[in-house]
N, C-alpha and C. Protein backbone atom coordinates (compact mmCIF):
# COMPACT_ATOMS: atom_id res chain seq x y z
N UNK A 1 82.26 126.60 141.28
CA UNK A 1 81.19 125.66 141.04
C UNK A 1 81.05 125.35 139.55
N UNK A 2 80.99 126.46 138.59
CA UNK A 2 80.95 126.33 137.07
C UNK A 2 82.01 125.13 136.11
N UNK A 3 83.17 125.63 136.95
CA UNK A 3 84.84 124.49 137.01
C UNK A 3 84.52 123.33 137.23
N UNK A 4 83.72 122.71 138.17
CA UNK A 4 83.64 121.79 138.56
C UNK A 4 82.62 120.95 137.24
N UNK A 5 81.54 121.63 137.48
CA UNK A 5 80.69 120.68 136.54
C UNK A 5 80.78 121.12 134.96
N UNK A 6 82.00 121.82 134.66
CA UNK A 6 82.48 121.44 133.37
C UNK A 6 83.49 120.40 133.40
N UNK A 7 84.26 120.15 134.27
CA UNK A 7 84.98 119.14 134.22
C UNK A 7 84.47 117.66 134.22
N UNK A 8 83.31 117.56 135.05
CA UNK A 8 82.19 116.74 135.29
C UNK A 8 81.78 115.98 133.93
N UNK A 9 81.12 117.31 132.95
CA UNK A 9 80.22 117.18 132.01
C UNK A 9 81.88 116.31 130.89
N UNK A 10 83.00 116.81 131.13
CA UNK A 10 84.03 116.28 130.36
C UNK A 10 84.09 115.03 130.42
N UNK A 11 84.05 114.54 131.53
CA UNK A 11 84.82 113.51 131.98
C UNK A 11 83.53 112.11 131.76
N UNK A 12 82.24 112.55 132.37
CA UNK A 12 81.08 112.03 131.54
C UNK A 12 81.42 111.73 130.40
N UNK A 13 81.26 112.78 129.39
CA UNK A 13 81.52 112.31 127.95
C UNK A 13 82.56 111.36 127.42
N UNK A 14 83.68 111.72 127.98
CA UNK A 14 85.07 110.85 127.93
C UNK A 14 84.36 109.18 128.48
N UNK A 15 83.68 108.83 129.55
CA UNK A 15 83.24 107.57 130.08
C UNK A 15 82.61 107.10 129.03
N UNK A 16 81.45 107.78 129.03
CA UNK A 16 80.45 107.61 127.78
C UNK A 16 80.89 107.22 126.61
N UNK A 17 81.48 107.92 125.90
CA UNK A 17 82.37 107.39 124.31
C UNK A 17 82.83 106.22 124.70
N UNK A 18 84.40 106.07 125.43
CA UNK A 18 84.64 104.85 125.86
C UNK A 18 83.89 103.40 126.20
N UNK A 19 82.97 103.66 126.61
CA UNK A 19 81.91 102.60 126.72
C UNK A 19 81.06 102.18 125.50
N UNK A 20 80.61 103.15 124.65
CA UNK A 20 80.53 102.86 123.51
C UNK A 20 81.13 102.33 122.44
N UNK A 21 82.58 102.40 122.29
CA UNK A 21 83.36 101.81 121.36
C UNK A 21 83.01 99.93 121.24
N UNK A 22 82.94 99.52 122.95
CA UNK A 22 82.82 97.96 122.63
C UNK A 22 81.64 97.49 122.91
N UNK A 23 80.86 98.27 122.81
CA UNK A 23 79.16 97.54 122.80
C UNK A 23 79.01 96.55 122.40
N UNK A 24 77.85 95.91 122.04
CA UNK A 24 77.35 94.65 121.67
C UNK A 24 76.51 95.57 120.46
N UNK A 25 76.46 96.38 120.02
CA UNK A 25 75.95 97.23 119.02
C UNK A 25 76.71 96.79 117.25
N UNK A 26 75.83 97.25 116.39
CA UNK A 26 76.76 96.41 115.28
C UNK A 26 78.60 96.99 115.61
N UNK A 27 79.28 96.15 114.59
CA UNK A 27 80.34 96.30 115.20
C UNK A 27 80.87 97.52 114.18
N UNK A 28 82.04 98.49 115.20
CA UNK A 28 82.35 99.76 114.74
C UNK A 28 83.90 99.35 114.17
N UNK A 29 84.08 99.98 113.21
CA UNK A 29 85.18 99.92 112.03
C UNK A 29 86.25 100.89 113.44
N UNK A 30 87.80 100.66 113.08
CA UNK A 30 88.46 101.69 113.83
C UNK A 30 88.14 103.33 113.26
N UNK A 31 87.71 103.48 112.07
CA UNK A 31 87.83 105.11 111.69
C UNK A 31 86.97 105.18 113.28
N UNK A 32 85.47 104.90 113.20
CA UNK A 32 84.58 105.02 114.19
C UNK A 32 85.04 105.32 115.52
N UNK A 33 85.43 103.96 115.78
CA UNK A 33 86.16 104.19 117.48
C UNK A 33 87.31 105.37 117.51
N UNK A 34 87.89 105.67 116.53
CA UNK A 34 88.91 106.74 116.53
C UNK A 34 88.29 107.48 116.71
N UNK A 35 87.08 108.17 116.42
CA UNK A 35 86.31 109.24 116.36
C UNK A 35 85.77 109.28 117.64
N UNK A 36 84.95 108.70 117.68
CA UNK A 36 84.70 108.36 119.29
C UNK A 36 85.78 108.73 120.64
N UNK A 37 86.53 107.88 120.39
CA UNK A 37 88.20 108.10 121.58
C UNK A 37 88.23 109.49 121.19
N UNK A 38 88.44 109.70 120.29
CA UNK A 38 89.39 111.17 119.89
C UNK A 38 88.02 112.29 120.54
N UNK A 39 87.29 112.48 120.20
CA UNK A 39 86.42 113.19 120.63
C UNK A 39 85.76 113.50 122.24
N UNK A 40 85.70 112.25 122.30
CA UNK A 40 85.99 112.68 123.77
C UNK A 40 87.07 112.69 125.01
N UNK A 41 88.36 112.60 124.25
CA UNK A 41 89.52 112.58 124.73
C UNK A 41 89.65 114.09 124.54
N UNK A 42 89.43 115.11 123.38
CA UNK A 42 89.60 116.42 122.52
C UNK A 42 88.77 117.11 123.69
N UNK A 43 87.57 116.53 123.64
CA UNK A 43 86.40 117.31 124.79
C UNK A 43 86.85 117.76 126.05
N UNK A 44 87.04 116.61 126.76
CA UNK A 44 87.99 116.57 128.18
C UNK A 44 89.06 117.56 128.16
N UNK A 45 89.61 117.60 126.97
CA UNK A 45 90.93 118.57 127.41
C UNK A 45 90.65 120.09 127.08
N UNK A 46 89.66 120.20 125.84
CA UNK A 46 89.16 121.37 125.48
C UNK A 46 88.40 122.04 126.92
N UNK A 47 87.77 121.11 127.57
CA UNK A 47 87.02 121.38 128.44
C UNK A 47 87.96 122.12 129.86
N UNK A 48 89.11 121.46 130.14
CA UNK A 48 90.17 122.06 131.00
C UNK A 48 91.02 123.06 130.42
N UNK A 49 91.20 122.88 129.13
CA UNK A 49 91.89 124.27 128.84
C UNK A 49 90.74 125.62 128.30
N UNK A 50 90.01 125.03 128.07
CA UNK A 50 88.69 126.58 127.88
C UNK A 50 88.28 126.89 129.41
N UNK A 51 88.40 126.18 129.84
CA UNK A 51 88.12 126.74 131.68
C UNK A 51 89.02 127.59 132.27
N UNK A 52 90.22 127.34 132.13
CA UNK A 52 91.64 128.39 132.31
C UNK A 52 91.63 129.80 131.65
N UNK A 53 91.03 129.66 130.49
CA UNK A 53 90.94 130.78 129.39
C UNK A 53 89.65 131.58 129.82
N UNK A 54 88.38 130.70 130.42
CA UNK A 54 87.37 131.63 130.31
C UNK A 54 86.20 130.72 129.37
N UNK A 55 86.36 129.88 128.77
CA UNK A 55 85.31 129.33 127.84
C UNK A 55 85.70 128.17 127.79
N UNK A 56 84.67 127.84 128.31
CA UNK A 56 84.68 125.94 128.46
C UNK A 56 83.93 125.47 127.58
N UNK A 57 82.52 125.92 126.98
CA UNK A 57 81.77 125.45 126.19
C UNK A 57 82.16 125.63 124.94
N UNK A 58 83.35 126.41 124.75
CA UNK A 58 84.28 126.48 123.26
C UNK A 58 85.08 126.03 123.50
N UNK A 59 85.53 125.48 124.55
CA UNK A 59 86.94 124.99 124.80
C UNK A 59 86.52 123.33 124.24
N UNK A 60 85.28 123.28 124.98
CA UNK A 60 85.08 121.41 124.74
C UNK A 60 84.28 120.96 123.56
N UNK A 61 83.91 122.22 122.62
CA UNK A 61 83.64 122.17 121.25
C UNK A 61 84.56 121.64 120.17
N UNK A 62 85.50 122.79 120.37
CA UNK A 62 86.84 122.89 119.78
C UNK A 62 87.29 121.58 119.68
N UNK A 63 87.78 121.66 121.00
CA UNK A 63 88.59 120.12 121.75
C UNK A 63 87.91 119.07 120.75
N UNK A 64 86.51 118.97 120.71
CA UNK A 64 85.75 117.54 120.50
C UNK A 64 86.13 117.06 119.24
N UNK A 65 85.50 118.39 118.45
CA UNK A 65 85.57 118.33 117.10
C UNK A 65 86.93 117.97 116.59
N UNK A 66 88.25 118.97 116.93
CA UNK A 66 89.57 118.47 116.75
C UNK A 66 89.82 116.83 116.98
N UNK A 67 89.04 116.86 117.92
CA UNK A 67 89.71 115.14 118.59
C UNK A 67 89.22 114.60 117.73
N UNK A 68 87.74 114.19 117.05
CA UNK A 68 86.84 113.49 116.56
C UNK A 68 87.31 113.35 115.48
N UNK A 69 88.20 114.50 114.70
CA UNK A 69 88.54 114.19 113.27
C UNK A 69 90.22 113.58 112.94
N UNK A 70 90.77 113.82 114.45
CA UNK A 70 91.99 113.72 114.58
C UNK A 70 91.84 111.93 114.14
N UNK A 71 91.29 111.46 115.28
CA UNK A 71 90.60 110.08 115.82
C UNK A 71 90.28 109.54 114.45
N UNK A 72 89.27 110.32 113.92
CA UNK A 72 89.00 109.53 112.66
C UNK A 72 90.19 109.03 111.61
N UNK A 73 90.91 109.64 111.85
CA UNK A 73 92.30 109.73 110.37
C UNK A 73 92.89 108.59 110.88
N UNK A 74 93.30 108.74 112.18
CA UNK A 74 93.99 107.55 112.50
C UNK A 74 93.46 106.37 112.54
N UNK A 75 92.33 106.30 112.89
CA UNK A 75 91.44 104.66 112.60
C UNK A 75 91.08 104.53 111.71
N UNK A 76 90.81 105.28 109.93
CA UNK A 76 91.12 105.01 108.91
C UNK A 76 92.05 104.12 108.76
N UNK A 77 93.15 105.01 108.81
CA UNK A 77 94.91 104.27 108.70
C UNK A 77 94.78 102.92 109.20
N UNK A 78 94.10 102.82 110.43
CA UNK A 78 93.79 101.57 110.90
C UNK A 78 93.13 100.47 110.00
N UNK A 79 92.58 101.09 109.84
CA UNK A 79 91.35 100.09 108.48
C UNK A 79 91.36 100.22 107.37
N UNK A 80 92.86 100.82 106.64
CA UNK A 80 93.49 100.35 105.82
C UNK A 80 94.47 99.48 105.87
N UNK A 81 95.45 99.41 107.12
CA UNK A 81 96.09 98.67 107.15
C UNK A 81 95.66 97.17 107.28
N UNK A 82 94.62 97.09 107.79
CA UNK A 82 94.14 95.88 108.09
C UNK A 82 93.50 95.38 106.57
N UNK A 83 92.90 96.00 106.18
CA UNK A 83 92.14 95.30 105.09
C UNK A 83 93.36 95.09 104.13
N UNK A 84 94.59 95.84 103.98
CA UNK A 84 95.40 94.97 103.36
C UNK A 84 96.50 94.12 103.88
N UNK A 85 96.31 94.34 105.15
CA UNK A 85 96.91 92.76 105.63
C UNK A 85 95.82 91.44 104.78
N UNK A 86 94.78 91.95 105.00
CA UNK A 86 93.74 90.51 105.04
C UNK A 86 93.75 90.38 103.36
N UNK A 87 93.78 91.31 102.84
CA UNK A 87 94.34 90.94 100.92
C UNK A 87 95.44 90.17 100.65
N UNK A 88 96.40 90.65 101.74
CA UNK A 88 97.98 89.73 101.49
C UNK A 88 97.70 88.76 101.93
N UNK A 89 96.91 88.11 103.02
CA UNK A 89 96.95 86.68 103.56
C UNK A 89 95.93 85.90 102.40
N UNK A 90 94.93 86.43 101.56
CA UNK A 90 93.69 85.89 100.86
C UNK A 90 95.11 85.49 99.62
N UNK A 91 95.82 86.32 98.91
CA UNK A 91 96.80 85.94 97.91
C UNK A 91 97.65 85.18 98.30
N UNK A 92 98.27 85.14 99.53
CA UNK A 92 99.01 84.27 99.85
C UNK A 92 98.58 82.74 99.97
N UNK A 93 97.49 82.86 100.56
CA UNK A 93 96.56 82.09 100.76
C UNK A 93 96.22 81.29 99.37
N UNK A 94 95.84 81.53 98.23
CA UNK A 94 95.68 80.86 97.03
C UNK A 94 97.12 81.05 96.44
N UNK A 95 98.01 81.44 96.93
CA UNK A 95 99.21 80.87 95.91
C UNK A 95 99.54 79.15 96.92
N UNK A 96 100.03 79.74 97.76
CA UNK A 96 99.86 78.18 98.29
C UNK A 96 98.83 77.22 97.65
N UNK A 97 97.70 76.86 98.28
CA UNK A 97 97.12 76.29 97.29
C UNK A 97 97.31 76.00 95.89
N UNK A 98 97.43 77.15 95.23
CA UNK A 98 98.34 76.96 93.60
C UNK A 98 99.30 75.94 93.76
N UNK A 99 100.43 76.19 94.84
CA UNK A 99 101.33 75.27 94.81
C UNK A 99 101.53 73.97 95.23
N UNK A 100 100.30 74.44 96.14
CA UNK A 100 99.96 72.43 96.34
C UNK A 100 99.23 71.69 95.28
N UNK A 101 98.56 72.35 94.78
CA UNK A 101 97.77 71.90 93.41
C UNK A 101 99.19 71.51 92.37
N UNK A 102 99.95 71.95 92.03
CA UNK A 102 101.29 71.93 91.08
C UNK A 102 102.00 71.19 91.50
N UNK A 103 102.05 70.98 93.02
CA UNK A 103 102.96 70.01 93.36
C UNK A 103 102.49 67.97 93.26
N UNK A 104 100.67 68.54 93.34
CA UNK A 104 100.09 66.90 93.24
C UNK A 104 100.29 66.49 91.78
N UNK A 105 99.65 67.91 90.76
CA UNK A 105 99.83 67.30 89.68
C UNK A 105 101.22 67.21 88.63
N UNK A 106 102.78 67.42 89.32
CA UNK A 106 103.37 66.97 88.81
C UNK A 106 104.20 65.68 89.65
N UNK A 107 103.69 65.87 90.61
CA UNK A 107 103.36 63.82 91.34
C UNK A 107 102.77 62.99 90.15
N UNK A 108 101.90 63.51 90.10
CA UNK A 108 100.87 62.50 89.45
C UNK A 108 101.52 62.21 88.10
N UNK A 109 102.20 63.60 87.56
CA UNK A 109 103.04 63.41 86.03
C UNK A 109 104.89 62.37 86.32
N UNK A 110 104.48 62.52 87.26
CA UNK A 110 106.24 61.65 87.15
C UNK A 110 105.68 60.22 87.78
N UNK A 111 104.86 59.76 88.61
CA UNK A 111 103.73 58.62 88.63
C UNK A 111 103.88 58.24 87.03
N UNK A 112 102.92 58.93 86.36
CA UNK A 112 102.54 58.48 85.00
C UNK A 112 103.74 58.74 84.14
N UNK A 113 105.14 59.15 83.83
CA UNK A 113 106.35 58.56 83.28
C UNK A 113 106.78 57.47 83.81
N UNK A 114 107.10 57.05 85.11
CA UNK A 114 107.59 56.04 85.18
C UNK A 114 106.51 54.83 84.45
N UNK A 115 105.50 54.73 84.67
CA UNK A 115 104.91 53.77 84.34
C UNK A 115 104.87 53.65 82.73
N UNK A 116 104.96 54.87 81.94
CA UNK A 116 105.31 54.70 80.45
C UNK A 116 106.37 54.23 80.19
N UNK A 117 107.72 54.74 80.85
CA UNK A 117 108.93 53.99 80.81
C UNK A 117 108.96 53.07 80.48
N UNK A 118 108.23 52.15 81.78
CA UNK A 118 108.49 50.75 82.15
C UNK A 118 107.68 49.83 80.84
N UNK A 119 106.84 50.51 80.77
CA UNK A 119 105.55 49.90 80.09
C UNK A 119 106.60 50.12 78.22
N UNK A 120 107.15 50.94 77.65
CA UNK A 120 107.91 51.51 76.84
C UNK A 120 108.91 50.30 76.34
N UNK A 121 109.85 49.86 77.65
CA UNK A 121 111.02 49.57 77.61
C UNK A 121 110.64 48.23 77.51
N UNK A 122 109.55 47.35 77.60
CA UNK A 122 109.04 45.76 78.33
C UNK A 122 108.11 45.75 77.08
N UNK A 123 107.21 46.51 76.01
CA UNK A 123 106.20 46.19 75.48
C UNK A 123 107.12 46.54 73.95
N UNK A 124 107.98 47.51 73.78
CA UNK A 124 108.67 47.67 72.22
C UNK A 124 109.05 45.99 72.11
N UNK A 125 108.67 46.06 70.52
CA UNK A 125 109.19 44.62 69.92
C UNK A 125 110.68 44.52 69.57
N UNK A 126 111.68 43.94 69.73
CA UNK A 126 112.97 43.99 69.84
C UNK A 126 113.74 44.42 68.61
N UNK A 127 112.75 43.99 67.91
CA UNK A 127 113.60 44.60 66.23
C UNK A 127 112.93 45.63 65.60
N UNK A 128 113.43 47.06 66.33
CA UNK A 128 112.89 47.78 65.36
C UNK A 128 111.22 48.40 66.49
N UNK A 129 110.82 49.74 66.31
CA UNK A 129 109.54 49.98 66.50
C UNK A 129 109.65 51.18 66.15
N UNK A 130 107.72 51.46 66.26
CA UNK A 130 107.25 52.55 65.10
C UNK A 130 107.74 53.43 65.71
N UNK A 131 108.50 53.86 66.97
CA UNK A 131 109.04 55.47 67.54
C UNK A 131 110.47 54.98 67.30
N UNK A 132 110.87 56.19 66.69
CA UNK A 132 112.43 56.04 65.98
C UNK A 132 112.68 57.35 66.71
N UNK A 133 114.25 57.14 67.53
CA UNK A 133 114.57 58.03 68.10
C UNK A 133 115.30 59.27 67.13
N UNK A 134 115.90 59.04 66.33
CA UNK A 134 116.24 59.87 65.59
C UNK A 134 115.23 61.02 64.80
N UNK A 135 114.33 60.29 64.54
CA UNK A 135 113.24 61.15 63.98
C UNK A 135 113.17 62.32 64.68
N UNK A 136 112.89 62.48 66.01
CA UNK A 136 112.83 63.33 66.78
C UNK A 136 113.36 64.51 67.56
């Protein structure tokens, strides 16, 4: 009977966490939900292997705590990786831009040579003008 409703009380907790991770509650970072999963994933099993041994209420201590911190490390990792994905797309993100910006304004600079050219080659007076190529 004791077997039973420790496994019970496990498997509860295991539902419970799980259901919590996607609430409508503010929203949980992965360290969080790692902690969560892990803990009551740790519980559940602490809870079946301290029952075999003789101690379930250390078994699903143990278990929890192990899981909870296990859980946490890895959904860290999680929410580092992500936040620098989202740094590489924000830089990537303004270099583009940079380069569309560089690309209008040397449009706009070869726009404005040709038209000096033209304007250059049609407005110098034929004999002679004040820009001397040699000078230069």
């Amino acid at each position: 009977m004791e077997k039973k409703r420790f496994v019970s009380i496990g498997l509860l907790t295991i539902a419970f966490a799980l259901s919590a991770c996607e609430s409508g509650a503010p929203r949980l970072g992965m360290r969080e939900k790692g902690a969560l999963t892990g803990g009551a994933l740790g519980a559940g099993l602490g809870a079946i292997v301290g029952n075999q041994v003789g101690s379930s209420g250390a078994g699903i201590a143990i278990g929890g705590a192990t899981g909870a911190l296990a859980g946490a490390l890895v959904g860290e990792a999680q929410d580092q990786q992500e936040e620098d994905r989202e740094g590489q797309d924000e830089r990537l993100r303004r270099q583009e831009e940079e380069l569309r910006r560089q690309r209008r304004e040397l449009e706009e600079l070869r726009r404005g040579e040709r038209s000096y050219e033209d304007d250059y080659r049609y407005d110098t007076p034929s004999r002679g003008s004040r820009y001397d190529d040699r000078r230069y």
